[in-house]
N, C-alpha and C. Protein backbone atom coordinates (compact mmCIF):
# COMPACT_ATOMS: atom_id res chain seq x y z
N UNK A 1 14.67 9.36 82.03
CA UNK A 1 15.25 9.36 80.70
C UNK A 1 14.46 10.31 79.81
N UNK A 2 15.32 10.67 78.79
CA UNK A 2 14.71 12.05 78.16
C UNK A 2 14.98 11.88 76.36
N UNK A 3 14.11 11.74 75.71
CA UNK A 3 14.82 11.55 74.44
C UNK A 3 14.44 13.16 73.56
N UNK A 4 15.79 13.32 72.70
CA UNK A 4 15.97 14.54 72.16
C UNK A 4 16.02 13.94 70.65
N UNK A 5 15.08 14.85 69.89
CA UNK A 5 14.34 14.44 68.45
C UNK A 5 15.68 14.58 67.48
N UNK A 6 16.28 13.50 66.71
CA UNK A 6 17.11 13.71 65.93
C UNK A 6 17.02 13.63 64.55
N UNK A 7 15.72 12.64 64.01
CA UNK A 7 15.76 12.99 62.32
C UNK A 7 14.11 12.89 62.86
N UNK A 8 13.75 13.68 62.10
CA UNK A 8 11.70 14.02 61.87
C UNK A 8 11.20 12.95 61.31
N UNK A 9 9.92 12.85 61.72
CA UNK A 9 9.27 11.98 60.82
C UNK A 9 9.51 12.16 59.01
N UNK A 10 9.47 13.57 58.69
CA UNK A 10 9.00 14.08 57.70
C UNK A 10 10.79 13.74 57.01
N UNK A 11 11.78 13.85 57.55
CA UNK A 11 13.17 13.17 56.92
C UNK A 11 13.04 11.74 56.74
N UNK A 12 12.43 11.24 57.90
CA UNK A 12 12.78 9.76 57.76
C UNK A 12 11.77 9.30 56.20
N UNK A 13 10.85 9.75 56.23
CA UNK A 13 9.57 9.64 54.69
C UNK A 13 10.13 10.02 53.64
N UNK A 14 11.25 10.95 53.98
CA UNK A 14 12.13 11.27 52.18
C UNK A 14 12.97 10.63 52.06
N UNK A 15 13.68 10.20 53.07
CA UNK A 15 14.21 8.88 52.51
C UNK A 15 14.19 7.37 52.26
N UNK A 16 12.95 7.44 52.81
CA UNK A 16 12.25 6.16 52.55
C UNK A 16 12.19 6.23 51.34
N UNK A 17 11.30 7.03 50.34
CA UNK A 17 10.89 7.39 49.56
C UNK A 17 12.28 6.94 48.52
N UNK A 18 13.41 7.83 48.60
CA UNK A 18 14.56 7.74 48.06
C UNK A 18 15.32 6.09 47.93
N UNK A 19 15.31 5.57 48.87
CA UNK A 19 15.51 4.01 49.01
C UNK A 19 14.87 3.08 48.41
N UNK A 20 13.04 3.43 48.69
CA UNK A 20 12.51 2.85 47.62
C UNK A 20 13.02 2.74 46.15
N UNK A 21 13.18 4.10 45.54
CA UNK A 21 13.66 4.01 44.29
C UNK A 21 15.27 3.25 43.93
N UNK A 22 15.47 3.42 45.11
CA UNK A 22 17.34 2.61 44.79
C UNK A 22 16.74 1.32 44.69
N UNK A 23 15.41 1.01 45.20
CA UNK A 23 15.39 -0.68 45.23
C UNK A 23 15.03 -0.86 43.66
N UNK A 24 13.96 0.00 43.36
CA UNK A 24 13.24 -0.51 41.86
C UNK A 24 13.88 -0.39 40.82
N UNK A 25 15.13 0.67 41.06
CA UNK A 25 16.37 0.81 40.28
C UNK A 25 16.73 -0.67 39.85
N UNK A 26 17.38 -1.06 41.08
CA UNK A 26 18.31 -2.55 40.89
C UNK A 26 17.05 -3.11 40.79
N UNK A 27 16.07 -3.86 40.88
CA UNK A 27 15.19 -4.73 40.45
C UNK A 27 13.91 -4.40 39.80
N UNK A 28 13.86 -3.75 38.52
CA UNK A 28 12.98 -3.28 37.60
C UNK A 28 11.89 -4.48 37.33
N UNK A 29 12.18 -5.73 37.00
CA UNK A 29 11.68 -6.40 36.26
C UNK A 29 10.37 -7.04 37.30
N UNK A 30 8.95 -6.94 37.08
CA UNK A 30 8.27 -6.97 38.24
C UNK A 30 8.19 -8.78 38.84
N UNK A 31 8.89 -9.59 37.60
CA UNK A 31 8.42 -10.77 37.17
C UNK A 31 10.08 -11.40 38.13
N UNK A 32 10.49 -10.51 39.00
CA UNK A 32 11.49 -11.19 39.53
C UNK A 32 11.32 -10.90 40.89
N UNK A 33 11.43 -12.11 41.21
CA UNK A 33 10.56 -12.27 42.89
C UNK A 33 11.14 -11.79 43.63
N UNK A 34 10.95 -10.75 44.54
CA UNK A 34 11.53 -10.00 45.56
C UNK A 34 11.13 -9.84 46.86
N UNK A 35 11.44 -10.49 47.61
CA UNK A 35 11.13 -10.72 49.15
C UNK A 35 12.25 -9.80 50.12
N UNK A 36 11.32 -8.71 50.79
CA UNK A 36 11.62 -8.55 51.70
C UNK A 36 11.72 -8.83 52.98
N UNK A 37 12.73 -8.54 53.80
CA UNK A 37 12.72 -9.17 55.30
C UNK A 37 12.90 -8.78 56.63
N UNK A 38 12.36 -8.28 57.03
CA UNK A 38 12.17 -7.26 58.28
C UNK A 38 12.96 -8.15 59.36
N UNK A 39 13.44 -6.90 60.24
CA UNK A 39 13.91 -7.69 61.55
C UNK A 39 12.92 -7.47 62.37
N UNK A 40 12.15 -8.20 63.10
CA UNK A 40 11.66 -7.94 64.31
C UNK A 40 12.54 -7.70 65.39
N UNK A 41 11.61 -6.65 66.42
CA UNK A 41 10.45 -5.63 65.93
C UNK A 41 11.14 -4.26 65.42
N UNK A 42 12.22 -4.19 65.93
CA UNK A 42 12.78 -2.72 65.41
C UNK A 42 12.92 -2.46 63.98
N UNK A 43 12.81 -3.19 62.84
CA UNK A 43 12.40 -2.33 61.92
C UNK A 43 11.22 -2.43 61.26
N UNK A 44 9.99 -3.36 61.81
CA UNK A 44 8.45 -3.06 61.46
C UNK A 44 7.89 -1.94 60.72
N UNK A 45 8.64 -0.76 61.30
CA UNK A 45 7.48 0.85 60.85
C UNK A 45 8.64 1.11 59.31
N UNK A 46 10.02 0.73 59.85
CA UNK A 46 10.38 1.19 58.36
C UNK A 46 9.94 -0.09 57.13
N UNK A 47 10.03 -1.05 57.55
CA UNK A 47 10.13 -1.88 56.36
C UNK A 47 8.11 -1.05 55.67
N UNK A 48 7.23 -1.09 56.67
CA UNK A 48 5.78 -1.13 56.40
C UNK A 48 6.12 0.00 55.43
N UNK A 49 7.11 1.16 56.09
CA UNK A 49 7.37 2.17 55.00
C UNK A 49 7.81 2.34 53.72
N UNK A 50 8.98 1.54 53.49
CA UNK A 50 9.53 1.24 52.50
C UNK A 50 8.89 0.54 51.62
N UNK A 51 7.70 -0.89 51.91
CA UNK A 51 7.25 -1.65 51.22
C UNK A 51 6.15 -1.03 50.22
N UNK A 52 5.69 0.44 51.25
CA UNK A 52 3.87 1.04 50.44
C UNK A 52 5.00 2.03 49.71
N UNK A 53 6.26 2.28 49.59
CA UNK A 53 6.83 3.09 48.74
C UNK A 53 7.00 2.34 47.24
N UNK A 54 7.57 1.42 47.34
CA UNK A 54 7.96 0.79 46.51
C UNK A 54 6.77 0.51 45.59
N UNK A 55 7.15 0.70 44.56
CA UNK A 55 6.29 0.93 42.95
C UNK A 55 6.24 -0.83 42.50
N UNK A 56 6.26 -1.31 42.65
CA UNK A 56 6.56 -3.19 42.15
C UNK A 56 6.05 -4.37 42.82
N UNK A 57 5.51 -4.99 42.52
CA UNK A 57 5.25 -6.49 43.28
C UNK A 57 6.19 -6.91 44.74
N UNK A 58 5.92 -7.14 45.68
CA UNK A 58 7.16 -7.47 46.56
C UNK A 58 6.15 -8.52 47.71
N UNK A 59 7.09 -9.58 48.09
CA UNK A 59 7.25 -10.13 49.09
C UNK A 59 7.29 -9.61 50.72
N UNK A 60 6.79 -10.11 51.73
CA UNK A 60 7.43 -9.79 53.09
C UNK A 60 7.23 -10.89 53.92
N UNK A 61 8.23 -10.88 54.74
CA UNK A 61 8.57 -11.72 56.05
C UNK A 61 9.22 -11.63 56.81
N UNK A 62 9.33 -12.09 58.20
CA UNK A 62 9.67 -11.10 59.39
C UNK A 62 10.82 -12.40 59.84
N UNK A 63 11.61 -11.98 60.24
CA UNK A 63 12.27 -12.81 61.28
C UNK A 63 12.69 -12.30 62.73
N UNK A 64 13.01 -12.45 63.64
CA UNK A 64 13.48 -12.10 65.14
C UNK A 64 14.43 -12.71 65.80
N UNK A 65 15.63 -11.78 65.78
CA UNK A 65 16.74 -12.53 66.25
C UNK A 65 17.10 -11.57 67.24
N UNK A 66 17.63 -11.65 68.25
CA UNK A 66 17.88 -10.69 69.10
C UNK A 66 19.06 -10.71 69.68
N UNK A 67 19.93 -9.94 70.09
CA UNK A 67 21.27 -9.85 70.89
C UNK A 67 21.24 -8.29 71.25
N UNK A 68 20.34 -7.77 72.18
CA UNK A 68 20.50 -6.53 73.15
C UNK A 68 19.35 -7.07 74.49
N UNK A 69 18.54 -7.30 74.18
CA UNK A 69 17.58 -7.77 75.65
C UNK A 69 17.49 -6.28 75.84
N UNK A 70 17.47 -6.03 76.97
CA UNK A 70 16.86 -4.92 77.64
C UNK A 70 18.02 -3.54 77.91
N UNK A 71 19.42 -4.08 77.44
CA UNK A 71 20.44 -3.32 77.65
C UNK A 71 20.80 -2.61 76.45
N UNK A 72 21.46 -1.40 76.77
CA UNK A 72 21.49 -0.64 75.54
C UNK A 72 23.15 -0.82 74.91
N UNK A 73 23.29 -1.49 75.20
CA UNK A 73 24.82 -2.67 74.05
C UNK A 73 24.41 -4.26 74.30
N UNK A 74 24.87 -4.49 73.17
CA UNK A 74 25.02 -6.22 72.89
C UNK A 74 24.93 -7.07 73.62
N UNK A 75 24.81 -7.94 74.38
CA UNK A 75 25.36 -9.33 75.03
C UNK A 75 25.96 -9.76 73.79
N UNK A 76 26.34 -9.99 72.77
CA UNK A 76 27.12 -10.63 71.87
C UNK A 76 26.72 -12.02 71.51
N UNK A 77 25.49 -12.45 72.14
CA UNK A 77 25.26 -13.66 71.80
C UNK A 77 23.45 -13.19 71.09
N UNK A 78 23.66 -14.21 69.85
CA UNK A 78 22.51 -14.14 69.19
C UNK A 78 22.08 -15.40 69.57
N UNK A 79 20.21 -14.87 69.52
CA UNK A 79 19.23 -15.66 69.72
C UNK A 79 18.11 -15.66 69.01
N UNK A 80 17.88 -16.94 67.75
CA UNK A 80 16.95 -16.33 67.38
C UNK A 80 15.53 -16.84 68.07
N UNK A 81 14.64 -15.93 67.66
CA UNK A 81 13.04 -16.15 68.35
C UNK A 81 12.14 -16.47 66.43
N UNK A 82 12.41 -15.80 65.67
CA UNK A 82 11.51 -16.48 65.17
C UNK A 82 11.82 -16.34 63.49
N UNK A 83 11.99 -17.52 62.76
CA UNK A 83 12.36 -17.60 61.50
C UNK A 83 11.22 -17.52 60.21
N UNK A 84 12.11 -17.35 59.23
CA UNK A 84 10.84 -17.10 58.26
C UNK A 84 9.82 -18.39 57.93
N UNK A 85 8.84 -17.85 57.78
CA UNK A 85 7.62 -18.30 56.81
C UNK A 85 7.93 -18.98 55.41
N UNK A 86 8.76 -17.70 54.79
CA UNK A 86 8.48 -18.18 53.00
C UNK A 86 10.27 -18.76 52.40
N UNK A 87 9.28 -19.40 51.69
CA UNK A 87 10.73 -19.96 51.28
C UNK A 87 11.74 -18.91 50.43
N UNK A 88 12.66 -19.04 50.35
CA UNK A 88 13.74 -18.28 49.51
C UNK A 88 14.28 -18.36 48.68
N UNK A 89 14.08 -19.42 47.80
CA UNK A 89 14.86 -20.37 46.81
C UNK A 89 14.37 -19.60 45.99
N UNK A 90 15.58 -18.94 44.76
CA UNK A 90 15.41 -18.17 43.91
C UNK A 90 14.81 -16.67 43.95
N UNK A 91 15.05 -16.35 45.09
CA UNK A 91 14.49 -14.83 45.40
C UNK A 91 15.03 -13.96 45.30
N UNK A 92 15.36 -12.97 45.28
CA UNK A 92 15.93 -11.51 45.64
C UNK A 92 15.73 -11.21 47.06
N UNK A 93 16.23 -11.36 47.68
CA UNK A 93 16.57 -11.13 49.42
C UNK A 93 16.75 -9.59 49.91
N UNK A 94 15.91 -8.69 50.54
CA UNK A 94 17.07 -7.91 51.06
C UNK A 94 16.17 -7.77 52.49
N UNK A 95 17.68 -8.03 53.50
CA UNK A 95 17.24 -7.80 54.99
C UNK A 95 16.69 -6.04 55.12
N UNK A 96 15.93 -5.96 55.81
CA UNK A 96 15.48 -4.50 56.30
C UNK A 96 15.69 -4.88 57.38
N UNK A 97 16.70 -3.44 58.13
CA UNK A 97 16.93 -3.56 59.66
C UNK A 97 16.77 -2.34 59.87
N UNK A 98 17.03 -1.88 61.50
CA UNK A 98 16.71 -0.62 61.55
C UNK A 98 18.11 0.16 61.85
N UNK A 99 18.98 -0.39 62.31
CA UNK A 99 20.73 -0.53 62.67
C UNK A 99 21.43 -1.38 62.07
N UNK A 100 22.14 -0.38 61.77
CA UNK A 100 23.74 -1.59 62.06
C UNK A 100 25.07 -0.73 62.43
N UNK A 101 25.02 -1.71 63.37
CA UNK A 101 26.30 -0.73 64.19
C UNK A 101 26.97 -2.23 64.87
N UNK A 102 28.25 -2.24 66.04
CA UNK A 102 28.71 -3.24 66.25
C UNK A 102 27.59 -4.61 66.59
N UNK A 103 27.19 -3.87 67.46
CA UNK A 103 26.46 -5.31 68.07
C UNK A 103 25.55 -5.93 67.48
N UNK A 104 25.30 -5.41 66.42
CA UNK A 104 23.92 -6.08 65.24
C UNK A 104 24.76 -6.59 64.13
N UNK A 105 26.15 -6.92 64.20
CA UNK A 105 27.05 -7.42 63.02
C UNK A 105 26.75 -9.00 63.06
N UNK A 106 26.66 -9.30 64.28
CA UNK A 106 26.60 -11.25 64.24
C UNK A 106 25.07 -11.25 63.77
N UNK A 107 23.77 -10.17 64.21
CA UNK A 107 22.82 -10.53 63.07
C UNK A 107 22.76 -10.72 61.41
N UNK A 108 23.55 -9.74 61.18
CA UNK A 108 23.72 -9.48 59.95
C UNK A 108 24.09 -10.94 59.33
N UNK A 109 25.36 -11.03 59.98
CA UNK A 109 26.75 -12.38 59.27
C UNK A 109 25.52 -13.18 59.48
N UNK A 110 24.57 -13.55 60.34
CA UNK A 110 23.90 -15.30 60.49
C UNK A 110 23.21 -14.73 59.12
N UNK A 111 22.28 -13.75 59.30
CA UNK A 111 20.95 -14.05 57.93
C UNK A 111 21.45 -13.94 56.73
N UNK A 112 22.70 -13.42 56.60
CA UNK A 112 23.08 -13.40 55.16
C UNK A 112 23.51 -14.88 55.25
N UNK A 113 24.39 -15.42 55.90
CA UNK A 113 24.62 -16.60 55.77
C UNK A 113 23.15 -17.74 55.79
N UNK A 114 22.34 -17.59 55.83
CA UNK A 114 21.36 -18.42 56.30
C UNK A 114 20.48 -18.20 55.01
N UNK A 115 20.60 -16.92 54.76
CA UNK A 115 19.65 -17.21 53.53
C UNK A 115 20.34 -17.53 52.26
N UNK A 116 21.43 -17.37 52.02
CA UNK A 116 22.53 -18.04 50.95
C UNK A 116 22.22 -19.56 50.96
N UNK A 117 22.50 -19.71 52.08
CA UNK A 117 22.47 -21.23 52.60
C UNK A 117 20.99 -22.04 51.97
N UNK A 118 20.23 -20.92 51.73
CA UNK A 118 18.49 -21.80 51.63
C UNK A 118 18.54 -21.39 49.76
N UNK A 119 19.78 -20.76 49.08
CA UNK A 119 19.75 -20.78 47.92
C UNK A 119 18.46 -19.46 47.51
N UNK A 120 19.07 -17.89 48.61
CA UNK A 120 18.65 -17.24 47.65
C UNK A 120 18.95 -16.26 46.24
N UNK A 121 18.60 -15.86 45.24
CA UNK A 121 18.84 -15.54 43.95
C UNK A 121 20.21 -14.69 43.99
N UNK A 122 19.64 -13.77 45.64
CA UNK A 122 21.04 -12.59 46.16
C UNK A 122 20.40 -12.44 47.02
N UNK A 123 21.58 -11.73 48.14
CA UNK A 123 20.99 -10.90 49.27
C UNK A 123 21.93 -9.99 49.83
N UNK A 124 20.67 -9.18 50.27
CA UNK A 124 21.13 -7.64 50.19
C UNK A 124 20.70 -6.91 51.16
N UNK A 125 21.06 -5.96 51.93
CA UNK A 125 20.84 -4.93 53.14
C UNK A 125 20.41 -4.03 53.26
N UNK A 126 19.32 -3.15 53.74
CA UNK A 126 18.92 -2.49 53.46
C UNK A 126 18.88 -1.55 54.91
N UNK A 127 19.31 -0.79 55.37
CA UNK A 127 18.96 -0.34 56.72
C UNK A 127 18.91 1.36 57.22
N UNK A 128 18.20 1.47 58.17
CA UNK A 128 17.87 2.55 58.49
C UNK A 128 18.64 3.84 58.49
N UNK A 129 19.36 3.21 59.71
CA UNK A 129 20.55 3.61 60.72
C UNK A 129 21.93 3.17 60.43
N UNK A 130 22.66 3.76 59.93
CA UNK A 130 24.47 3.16 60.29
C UNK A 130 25.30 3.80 61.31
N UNK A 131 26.05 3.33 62.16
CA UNK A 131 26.66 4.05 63.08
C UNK A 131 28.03 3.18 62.60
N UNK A 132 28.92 3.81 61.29
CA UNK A 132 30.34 2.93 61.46
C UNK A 132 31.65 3.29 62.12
N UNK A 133 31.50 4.50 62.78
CA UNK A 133 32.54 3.88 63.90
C UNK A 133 32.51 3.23 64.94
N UNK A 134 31.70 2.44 65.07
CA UNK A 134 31.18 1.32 65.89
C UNK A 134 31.44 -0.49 65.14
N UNK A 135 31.80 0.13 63.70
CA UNK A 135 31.93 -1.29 63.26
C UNK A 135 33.46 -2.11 63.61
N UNK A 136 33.56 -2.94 63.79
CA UNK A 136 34.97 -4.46 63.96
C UNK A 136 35.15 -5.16 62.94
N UNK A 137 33.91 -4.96 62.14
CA UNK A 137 34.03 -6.02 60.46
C UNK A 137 33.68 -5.36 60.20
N UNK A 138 34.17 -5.68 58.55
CA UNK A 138 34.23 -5.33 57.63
C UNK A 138 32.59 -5.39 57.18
N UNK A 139 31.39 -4.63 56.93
CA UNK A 139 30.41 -4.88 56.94
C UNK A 139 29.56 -3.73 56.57
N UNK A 140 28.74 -3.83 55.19
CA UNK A 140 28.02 -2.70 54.79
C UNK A 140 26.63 -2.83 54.60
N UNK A 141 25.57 -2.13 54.20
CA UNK A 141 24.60 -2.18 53.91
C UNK A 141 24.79 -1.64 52.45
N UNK A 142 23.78 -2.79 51.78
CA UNK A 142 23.70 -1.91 49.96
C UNK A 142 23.00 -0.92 49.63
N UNK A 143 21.60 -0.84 50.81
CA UNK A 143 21.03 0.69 51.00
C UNK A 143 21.08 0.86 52.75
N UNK A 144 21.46 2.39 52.51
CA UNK A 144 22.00 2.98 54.01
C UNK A 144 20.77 4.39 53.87
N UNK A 145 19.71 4.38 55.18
CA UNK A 145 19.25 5.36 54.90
C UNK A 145 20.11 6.69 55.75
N UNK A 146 20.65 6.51 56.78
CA UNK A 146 21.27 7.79 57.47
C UNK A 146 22.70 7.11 58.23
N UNK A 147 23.74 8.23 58.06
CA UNK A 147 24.83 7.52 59.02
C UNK A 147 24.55 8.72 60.39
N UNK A 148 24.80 7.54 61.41
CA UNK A 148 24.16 8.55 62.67
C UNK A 148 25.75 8.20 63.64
N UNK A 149 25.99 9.26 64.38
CA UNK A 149 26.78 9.21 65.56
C UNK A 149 26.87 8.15 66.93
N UNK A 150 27.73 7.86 67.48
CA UNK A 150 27.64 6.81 68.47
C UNK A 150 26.68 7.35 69.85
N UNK A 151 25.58 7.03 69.10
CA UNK A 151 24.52 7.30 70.23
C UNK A 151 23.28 5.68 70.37
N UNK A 152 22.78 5.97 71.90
CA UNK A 152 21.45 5.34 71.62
C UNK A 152 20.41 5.88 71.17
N UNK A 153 20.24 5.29 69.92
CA UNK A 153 18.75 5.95 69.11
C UNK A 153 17.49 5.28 69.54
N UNK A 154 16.29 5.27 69.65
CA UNK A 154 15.25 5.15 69.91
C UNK A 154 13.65 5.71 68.98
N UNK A 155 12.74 5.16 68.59
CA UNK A 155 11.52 5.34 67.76
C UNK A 155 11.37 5.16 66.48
N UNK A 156 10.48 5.23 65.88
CA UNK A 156 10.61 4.58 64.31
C UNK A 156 10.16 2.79 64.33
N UNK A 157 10.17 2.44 65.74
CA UNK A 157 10.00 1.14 65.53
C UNK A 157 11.03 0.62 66.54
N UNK A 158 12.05 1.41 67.04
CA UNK A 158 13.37 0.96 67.74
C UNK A 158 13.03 1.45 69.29
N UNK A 159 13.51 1.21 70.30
CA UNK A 159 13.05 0.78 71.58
C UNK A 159 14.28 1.00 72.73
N UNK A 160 13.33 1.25 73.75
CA UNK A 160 14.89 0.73 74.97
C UNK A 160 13.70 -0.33 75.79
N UNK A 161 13.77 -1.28 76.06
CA UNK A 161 13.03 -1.73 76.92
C UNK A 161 11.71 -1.83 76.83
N UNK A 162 11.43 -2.23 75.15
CA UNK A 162 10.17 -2.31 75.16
C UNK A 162 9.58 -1.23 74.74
N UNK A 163 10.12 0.45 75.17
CA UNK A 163 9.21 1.47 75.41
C UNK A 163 10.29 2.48 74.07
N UNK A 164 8.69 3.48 73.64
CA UNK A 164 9.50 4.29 72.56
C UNK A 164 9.32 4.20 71.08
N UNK A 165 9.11 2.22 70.96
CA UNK A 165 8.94 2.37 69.54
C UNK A 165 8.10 3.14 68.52
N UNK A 166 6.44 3.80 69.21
CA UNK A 166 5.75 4.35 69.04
C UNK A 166 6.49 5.78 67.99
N UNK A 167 7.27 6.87 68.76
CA UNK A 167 7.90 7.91 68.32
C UNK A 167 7.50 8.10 66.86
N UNK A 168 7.24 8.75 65.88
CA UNK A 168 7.38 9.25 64.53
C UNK A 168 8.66 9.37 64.38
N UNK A 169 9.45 9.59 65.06
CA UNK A 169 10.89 9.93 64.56
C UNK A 169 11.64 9.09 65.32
N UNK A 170 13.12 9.38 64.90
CA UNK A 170 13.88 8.71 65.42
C UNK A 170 14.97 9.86 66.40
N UNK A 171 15.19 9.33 67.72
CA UNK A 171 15.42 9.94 69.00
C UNK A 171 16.70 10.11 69.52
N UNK A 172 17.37 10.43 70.07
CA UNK A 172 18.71 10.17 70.94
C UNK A 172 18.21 9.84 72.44
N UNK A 173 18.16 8.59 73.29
CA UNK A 173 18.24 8.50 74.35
C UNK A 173 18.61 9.38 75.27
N UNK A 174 18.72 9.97 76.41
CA UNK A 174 19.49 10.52 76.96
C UNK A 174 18.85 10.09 78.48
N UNK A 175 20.28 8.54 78.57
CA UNK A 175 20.15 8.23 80.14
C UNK A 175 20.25 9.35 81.01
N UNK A 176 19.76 9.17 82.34
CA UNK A 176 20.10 9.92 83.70
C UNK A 176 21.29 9.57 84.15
N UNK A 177 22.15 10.91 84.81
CA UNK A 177 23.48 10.16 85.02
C UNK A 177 23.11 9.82 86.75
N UNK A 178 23.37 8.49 87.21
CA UNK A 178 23.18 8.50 88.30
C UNK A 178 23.81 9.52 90.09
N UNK A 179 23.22 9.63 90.60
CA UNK A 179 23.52 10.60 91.40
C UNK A 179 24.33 10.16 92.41
């Protein structure tokens, strides 16, 4: 397998940068609690990014839900591995993911539903990667850092098997076609 470099480190940092400010935009006031929420592990390096961008007081906590395992599409069944820490009641919510494309839609639908459910202030999306011609629902992010093509992406924090997340940038897979 061979991965071919598709956004630079040095793109993915300007728009971090840029996102940051869409966040402090909508939530100026420093005195309004804002918790962010990473997906484990694939978006670790952006959220760490986004969080030292951001000019304001902020929250973090990780959750891990998974529906790819080791394959590069869905099993369609979510599993989560590990829920938050902090409570949510009265917060400003926004998930940080590193995708969203079809098979990360039933993540999406549970945590928005789940953190509504625990009574937070709002919640909101924040993600790396969009791939929407891949979407079946109706389903957006309120910050979108790049819309990318129906590919497997890889680095930044995102993975095939464990391996990759390391990368500065973010990658295009390119399986071997078998012989």
């Amino acid at each position: 397998m061979q991965v071919e470099e598709y956004l630079s480190a040095e793109t993915l940092q300007a728009r971090v940068r840029e996102l940051a400010a869409e966040i402090e935009r909508d939530f100026p006031d420093p005195d309004e609690p804002l918790l962010l929420v990473g997906v484990l592990k694939g978006a670790c390096l952006f959220l760490a990014d986004i969080v030292r961008a951001i000019n304001r007081s902020v929250e973090i906590d990780f959750v891990a839900i998974s529906s790819y395992g080791a394959a590069t599409t869905t099993s369609g069944e979510v599993r989560i591995l590990k829920d938050l820490d902090a409570a949510v009641h009265g917060k400003h919510v926004i998930i940080v993911e590193d995708i969203l494309d079809t098979g990360l839609t039933l993540r999406f639908s549970y945590l928005i539903e789940a953190l509504k459910a625990r009574h937070a202030a709002s919640v909101r999306v924040c993600v790396l990667l969009d791939k929407p011609s891949r979407r079946r629902v109706d389903l957006h992010a309120d910050y979108r850092g790049f819309e990318i093509p129906d590919a497997f992406v890889v680095g930044y924090g995102m993975d095939y098997a464990e391996k990759y997340r390391n990368l500065p940038y973010v990658g295009i897979l390119k399986l071997e076609a078998p012989e």
